[in-house]
Protein backbone atom coordinates (compact mmCIF):
# COMPACT_ATOMS: atom_id res chain seq x y z
CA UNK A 1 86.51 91.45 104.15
CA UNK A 2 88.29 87.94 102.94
CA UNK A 3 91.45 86.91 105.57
CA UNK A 4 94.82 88.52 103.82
CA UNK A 5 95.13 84.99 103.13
CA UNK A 6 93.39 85.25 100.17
CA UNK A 7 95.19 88.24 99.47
CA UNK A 8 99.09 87.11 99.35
CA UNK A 9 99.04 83.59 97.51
CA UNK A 10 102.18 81.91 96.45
CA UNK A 11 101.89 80.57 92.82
CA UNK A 12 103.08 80.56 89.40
CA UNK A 13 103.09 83.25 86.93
CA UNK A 14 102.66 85.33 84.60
CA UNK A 15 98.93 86.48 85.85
CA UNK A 16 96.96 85.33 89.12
CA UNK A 17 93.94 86.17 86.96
CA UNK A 18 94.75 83.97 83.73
CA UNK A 19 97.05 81.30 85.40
CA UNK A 20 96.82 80.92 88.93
CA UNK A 21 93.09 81.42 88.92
CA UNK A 22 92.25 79.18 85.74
CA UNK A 23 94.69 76.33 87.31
CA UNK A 24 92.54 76.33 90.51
CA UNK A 25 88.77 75.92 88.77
CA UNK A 26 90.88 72.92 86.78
CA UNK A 27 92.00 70.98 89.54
CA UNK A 28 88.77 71.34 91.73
CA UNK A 29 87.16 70.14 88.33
CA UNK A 30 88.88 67.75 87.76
CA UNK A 31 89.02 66.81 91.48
CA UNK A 32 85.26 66.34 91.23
CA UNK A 33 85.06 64.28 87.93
CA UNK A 34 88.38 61.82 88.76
CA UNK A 35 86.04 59.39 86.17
CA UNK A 36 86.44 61.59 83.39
CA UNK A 37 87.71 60.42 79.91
CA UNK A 38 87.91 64.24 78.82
CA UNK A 39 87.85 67.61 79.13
CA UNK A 40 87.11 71.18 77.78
CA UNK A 41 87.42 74.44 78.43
CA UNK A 42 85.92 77.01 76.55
CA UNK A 43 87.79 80.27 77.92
CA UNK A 44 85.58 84.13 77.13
CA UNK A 45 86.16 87.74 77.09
CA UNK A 46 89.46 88.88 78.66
CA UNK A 47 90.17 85.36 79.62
CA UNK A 48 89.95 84.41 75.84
CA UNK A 49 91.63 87.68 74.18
CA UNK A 50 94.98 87.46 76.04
CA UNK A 51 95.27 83.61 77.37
CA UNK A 52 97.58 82.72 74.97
CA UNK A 53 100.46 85.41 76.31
CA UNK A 54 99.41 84.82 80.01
CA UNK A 55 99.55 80.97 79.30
CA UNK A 56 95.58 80.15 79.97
CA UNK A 57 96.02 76.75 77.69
CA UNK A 58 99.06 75.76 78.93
CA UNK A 59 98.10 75.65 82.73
CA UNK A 60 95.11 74.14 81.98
CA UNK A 61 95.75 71.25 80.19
CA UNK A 62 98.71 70.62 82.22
CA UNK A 63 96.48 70.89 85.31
CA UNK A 64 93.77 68.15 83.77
CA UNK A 65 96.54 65.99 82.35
CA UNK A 66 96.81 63.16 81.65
CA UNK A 67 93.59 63.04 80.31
CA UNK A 68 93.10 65.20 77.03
CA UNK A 69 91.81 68.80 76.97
CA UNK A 70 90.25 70.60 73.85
CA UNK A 71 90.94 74.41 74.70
CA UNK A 72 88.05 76.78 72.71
CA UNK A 73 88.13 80.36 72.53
CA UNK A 74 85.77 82.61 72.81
CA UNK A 75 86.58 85.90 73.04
CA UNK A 76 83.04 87.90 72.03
CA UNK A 77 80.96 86.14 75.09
CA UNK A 78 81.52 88.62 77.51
CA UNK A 79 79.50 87.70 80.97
CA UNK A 80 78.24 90.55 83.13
CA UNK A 81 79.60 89.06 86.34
CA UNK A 82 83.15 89.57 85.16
CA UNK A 83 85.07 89.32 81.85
CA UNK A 84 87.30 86.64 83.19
CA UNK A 85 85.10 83.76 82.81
CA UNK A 86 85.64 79.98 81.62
CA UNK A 87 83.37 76.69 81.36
CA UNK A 88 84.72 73.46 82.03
CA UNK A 89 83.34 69.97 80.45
CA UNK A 90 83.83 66.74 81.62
CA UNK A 91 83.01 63.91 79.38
CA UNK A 92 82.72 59.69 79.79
CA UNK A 93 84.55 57.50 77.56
CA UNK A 94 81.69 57.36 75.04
CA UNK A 95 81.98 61.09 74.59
CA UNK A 96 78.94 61.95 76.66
CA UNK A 97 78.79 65.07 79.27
CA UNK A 98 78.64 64.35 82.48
CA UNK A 99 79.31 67.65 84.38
CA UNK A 100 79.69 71.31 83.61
CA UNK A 101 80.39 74.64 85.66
CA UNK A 102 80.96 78.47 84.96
CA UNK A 103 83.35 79.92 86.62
CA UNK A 104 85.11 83.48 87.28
CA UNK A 105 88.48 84.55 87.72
CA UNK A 106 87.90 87.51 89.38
CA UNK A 107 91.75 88.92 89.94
CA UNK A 108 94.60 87.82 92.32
CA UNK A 109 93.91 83.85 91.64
CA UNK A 110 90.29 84.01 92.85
CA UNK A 111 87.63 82.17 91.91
CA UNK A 112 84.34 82.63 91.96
CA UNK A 113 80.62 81.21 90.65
CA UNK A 114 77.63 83.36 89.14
CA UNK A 115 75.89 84.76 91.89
CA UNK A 116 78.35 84.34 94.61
CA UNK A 117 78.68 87.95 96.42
CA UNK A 118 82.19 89.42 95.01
CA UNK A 119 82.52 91.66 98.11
CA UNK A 120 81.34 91.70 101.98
CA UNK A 121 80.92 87.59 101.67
CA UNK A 122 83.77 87.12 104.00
CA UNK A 123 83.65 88.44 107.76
CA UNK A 124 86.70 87.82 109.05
CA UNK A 125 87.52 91.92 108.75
CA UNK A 126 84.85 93.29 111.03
CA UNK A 127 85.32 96.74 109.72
CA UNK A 128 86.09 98.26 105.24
CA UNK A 129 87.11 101.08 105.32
CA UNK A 130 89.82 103.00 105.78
CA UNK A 131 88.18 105.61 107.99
CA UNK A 132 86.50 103.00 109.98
CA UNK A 133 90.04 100.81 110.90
CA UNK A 134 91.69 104.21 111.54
CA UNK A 135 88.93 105.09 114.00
CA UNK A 136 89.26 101.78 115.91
CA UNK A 137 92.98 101.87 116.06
CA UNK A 138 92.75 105.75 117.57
CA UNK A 139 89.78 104.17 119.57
CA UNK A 140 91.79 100.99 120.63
CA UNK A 141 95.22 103.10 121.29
CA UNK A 142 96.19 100.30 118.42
CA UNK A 143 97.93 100.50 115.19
CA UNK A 144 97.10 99.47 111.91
CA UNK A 145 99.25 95.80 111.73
CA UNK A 146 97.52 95.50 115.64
CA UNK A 147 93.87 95.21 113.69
CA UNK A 148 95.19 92.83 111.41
CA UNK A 149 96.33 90.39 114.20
CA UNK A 150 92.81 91.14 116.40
CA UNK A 151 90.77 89.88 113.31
CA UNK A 152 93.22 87.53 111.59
CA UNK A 153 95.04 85.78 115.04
CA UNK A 154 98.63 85.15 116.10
CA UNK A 155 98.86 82.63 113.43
CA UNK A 156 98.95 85.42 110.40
CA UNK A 157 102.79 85.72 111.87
CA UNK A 158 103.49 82.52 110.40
CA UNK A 159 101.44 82.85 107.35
CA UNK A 160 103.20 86.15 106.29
CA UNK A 161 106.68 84.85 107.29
CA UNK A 162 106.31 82.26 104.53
CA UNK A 163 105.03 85.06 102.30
CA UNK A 164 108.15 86.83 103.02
CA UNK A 165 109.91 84.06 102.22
CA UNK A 166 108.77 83.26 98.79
CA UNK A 167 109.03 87.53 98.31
CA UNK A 168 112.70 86.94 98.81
CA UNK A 169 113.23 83.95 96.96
CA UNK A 170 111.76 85.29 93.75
CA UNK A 171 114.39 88.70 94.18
CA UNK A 172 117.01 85.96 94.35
CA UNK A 173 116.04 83.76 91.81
CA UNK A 174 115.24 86.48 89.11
CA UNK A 175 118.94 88.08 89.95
CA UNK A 176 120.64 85.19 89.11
CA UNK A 177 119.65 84.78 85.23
CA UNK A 178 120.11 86.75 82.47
CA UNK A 179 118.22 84.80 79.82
CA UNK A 180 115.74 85.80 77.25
CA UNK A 181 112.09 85.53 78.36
CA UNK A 182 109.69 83.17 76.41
CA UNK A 183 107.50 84.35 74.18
CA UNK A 184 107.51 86.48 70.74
CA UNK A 185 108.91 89.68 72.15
CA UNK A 186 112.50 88.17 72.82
CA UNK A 187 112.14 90.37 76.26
CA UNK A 188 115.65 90.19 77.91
CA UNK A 189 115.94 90.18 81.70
CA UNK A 190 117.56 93.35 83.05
CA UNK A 191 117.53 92.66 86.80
CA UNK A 192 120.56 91.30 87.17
CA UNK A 193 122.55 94.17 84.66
CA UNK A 194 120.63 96.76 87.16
CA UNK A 195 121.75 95.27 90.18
CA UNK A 196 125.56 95.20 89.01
CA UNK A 197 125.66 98.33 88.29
CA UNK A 198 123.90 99.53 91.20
CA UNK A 199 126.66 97.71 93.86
CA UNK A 200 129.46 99.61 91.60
CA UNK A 201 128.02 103.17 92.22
CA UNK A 202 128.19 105.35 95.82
CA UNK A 203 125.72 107.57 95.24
CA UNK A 204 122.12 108.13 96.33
CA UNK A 205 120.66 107.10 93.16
CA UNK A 206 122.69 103.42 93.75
CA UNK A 207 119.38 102.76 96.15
CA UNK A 208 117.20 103.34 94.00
CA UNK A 209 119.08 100.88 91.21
CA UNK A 210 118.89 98.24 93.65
CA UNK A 211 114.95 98.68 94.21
CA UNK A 212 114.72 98.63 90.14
CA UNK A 213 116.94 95.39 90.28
CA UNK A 214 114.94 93.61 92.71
CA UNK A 215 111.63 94.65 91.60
CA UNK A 216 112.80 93.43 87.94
CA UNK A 217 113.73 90.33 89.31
CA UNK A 218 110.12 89.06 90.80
CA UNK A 219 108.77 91.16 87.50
CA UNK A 220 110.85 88.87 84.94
CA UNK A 221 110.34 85.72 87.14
CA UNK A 222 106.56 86.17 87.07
CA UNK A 223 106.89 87.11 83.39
CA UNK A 224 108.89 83.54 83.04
CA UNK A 225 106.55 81.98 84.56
CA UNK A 226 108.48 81.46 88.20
CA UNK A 227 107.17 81.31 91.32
CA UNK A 228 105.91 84.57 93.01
CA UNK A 229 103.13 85.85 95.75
CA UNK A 230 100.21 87.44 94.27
CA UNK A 231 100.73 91.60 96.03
CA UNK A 232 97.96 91.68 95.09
CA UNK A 233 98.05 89.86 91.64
CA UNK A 234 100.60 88.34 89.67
CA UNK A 235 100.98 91.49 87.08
CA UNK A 236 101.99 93.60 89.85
CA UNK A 237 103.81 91.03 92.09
CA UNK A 238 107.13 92.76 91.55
CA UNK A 239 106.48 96.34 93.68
CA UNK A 240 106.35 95.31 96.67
CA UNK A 241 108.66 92.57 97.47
CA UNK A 242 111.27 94.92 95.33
CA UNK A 243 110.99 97.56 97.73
CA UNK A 244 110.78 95.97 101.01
CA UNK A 245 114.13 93.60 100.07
CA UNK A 246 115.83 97.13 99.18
CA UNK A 247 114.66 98.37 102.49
CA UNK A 248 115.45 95.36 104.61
CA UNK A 249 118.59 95.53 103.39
CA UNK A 250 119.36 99.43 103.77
CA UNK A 251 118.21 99.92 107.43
CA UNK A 252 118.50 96.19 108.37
CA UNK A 253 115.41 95.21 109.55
CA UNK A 254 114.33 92.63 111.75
CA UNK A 255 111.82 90.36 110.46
CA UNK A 256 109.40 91.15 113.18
CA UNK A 257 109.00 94.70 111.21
CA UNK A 258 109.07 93.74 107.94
CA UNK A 259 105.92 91.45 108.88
CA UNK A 260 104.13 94.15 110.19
CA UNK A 261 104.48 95.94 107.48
CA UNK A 262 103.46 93.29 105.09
CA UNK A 263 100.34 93.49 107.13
CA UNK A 264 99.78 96.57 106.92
CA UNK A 265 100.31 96.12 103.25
CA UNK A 266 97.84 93.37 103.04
CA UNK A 267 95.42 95.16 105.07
CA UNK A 268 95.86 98.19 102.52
CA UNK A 269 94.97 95.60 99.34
CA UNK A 270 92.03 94.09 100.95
CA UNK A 271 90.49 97.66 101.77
CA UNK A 272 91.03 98.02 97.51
CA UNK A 273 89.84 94.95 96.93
CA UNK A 274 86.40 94.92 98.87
CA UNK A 275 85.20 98.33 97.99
CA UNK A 276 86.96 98.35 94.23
CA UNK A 277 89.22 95.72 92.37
CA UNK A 278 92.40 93.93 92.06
CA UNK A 279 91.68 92.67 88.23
CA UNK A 280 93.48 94.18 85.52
CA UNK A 281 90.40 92.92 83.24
CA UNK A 282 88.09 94.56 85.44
CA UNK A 283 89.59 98.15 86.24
CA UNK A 284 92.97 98.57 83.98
CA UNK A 285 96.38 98.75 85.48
CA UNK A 286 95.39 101.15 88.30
CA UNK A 287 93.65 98.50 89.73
CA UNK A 288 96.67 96.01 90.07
CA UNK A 289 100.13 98.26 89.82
CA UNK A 290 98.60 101.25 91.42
CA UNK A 291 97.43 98.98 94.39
CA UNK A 292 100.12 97.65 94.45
CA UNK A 293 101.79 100.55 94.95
CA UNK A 294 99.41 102.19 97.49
CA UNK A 295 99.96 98.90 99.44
CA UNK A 296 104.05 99.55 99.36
CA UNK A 297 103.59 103.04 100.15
CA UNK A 298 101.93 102.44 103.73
CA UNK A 299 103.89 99.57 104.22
CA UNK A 300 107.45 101.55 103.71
CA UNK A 301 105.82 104.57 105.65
CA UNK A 302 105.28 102.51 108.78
CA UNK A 303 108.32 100.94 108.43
CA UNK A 304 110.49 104.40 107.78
CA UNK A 305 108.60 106.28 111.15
CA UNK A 306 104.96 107.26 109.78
CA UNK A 307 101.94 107.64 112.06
CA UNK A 308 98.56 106.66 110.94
CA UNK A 309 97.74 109.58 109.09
CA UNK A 310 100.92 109.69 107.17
CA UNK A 311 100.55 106.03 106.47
CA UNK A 312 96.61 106.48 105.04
CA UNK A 313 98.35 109.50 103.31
CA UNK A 314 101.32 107.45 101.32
CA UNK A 315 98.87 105.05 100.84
CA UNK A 316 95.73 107.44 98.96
CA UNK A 317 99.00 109.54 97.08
CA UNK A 318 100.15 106.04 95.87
CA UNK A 319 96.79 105.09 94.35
CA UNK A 320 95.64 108.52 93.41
CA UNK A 321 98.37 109.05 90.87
CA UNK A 322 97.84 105.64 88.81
CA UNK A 323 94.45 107.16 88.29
CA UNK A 324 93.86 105.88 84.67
CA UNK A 325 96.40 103.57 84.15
CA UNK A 326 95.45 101.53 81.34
CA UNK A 327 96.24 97.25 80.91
CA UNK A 328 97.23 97.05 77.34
CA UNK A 329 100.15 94.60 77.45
CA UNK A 330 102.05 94.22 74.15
CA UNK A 331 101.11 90.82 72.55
CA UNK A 332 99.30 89.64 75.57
CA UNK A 333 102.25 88.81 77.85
CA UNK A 334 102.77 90.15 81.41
CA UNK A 335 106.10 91.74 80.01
CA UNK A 336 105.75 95.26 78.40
CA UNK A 337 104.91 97.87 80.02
CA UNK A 338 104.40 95.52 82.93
CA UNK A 339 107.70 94.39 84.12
CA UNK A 340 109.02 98.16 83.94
CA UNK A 341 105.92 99.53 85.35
CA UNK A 342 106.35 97.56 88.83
CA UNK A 343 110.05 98.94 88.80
CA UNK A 344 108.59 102.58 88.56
CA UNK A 345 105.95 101.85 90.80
CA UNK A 346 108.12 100.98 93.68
CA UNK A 347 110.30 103.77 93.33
CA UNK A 348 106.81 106.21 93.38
CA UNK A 349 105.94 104.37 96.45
CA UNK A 350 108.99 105.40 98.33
CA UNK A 351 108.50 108.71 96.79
CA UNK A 352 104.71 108.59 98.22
CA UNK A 353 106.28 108.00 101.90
CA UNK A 354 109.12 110.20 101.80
CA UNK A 355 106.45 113.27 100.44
CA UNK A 356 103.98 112.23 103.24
CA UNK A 357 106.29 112.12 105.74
CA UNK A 358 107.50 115.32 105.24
CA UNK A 359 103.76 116.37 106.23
CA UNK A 360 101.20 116.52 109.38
CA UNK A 361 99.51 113.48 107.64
CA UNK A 362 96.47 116.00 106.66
CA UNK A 363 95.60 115.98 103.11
CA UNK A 364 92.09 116.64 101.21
CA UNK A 365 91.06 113.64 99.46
CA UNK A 366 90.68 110.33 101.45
CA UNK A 367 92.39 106.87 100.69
CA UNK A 368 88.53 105.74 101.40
CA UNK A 369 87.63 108.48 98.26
CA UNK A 370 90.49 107.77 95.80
CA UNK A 371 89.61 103.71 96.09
CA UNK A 372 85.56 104.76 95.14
CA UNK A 373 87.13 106.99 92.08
CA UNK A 374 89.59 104.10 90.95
CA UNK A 375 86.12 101.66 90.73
CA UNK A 376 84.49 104.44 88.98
CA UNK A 377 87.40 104.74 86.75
CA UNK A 378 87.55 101.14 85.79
CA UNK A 379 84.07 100.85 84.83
CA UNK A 380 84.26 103.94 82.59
CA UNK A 381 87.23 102.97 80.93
CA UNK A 382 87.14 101.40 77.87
CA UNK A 383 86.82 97.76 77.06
CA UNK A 384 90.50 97.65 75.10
CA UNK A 385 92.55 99.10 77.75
CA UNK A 386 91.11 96.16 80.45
CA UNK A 387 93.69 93.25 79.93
CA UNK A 388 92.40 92.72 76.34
CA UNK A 389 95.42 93.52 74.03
CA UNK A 390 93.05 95.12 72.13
CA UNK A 391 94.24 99.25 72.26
CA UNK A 392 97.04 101.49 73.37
CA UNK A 393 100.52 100.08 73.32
CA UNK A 394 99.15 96.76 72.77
CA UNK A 395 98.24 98.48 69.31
CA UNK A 396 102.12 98.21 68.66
CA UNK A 397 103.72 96.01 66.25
CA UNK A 398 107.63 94.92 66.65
């Protein structure tokens, strides 16, 4: 498995897949043709149906500025590497090509060419699975951030403090506005409404307010366009930071923990990502909110008390109930049912901990199991409910 690294990335929104990912292949393009006069980019499948509300053009052409760039969309060409592909041109003065490359955006702002091996092409995770890391840590008398740190170093400490960092920066910046977000759907921010009313109240619920108010806030940055950290993509990038500020903040934790259990919750995506997917165009919204919240649910379950088991249990419980979950956003922005989704999915990832907790940690279907079925799942679903815009609430017309 890839370093969690390539896991937690700090970028702009609103999608790792159509922004972050698409503004990478553009600047090691252009990188490589510095000579060029000109540029295109011809932008297919997924990649072509929603780039306008996830802002494909715009980062691109900003990325390859100052020189021009003709943007050309082309929705039918669907490659069978991954929906998420573009080709980039490069052309002299006198109009003639002078380089081309396919490329994939293959979820969470990674890139990848035709042929290159989409999982097991990293080895700096010795071990894939679940069962497997579970086994070592009861082998190794370790736990689960303790594997992270034997395959990743010491130096992951400082990588994932500036993750946390940039988590809590994005809660802070998307509480303190209260504008409308761009785009055709006039989508007003609700964070900072949420979060006022949740100081005001003494009750239990007022927790839970505060972990919709801070999840809403990275939700309606990302959906603005702010900076966020890919957990594990941009679409989802709201669930876990929104949680772990609310818990930070509840039961004070030092930083030491809350690193460990963004480890943990790294370790949790990359297990998803190398045996399933993180791409909404590739597996629907179970593959990017419900990982999401799987990854939240063993990171607050380590962090409230959990053993192993209970943490693999949050985890699985997490994932197993986004089952289905269909990417149809409205108009092709990351802002309905998105942004509300990562508010519900952090609550349902506390809810995940609190029901495993209450348990021995034994439970009949495997985290290893549920990942397998979400793959499955995301191949069988249908084309217009991957990040296409094309079906279900997308359907809508306001």
């Amino acid at each position: 498995m890839d370093s969690i690294k390539e896991l937690f990335k700090i970028g702009y929104g609103p999608s790792s897949s159509h922004t972050m990912g698409p503004e990478r292949a553009a600047k090691k393009f252009k990188e490589k043709n510095q000579a060029a006069a000109s540029f295109k980019a011809e932008l297919y499948g997924s990649l072509a149906l929603t780039g306008k509300g996830h802002l494909t053009d715009w980062i691109i052409i900003e990325t390859l500025k100052p020189q021009p760039t003709e943007i050309v969309w082309k929705p039918d060409v669907i490659h069978d590497y991954h929906t998420n592909a573009m080709k980039l041109f490069a052309y002299n003065e006198d109009g003639k090509l002078i380089d081309e490359w396919l490329v994939f955006s293959v979820g969470g702002g990674t890139i990848m060419e035709e042929g290159q091996a989409r999982r097991g092409g990293s080895d700096v995770y010795s071990l894939s699975t679940m069962e497997d890391i579970m086994k070592w840590c009861k082998d190794n008398n370790k736990e689960l951030w303790e594997y992270v740190v034997e395959m990743e170093g010491e130096e992951i400490w400082d990588y994932l403090d500036e993750i946390w960092q940039a988590m809590q920066d994005s809660v802070r910046s998307g509480l303190s506005k209260s504008d409308i977000l761009p785009g055709d759907l006039k989508y007003p921010r609700k964070a900072q409404t949420i979060y006022r009313k949740a100081t005001k109240q003494n009750t239990p619920d007022a927790f839970r307010g505060k972990i919709f108010a801070y999840t809403l806030a990275v939700s309606e940055e990302n959906g603005g366009g702010g900076r966020v950290v890919t957990a594990p993509t941009c679409g989802a990038a709201g669930v876990i930071p929104g949680l772990l500020y609310a818990l930070q903040e509840k039961y004070d934790l030092p930083k030491e923990e809350v690193l460990k259990g963004l480890a943990i919750a790294g370790l949790i995506g990359n297990i998803i990502k190398e045996n399933a997917t993180i791409s909404g165009a590739e597996g629907g919204c179970q593959a990017e909110i419900g990982s999401a919240c799987a990854m939240a649910a063993g990171m607050a379950a380590f962090l409230l008390g959990g053993f192993i088991e209970q943490i693999e249990y949050a985890a699985e419980m997490a994932l197993e109930h986004h089952l289905g979950l269909t990417c149809d956003p409205i108009g092709g922005y990351v802002q309905v049912p998105c942004i509300e989704r990562n508010a519900k999915a952090a609550v349902r990832a506390l809810d995940s901990v609190i029901y495993s907790l209450y348990t021995d940690g034994k439970h009949l279907v495997s985290f290893d199991q549920v990942v397998e079925t979400m793959r499955k799942t995301g191949h069988d679903l249908k084309y217009e409910y991957k990040e296409t815009s094309l079906g279900g609430l997308a359907d809508l017309t306001f």
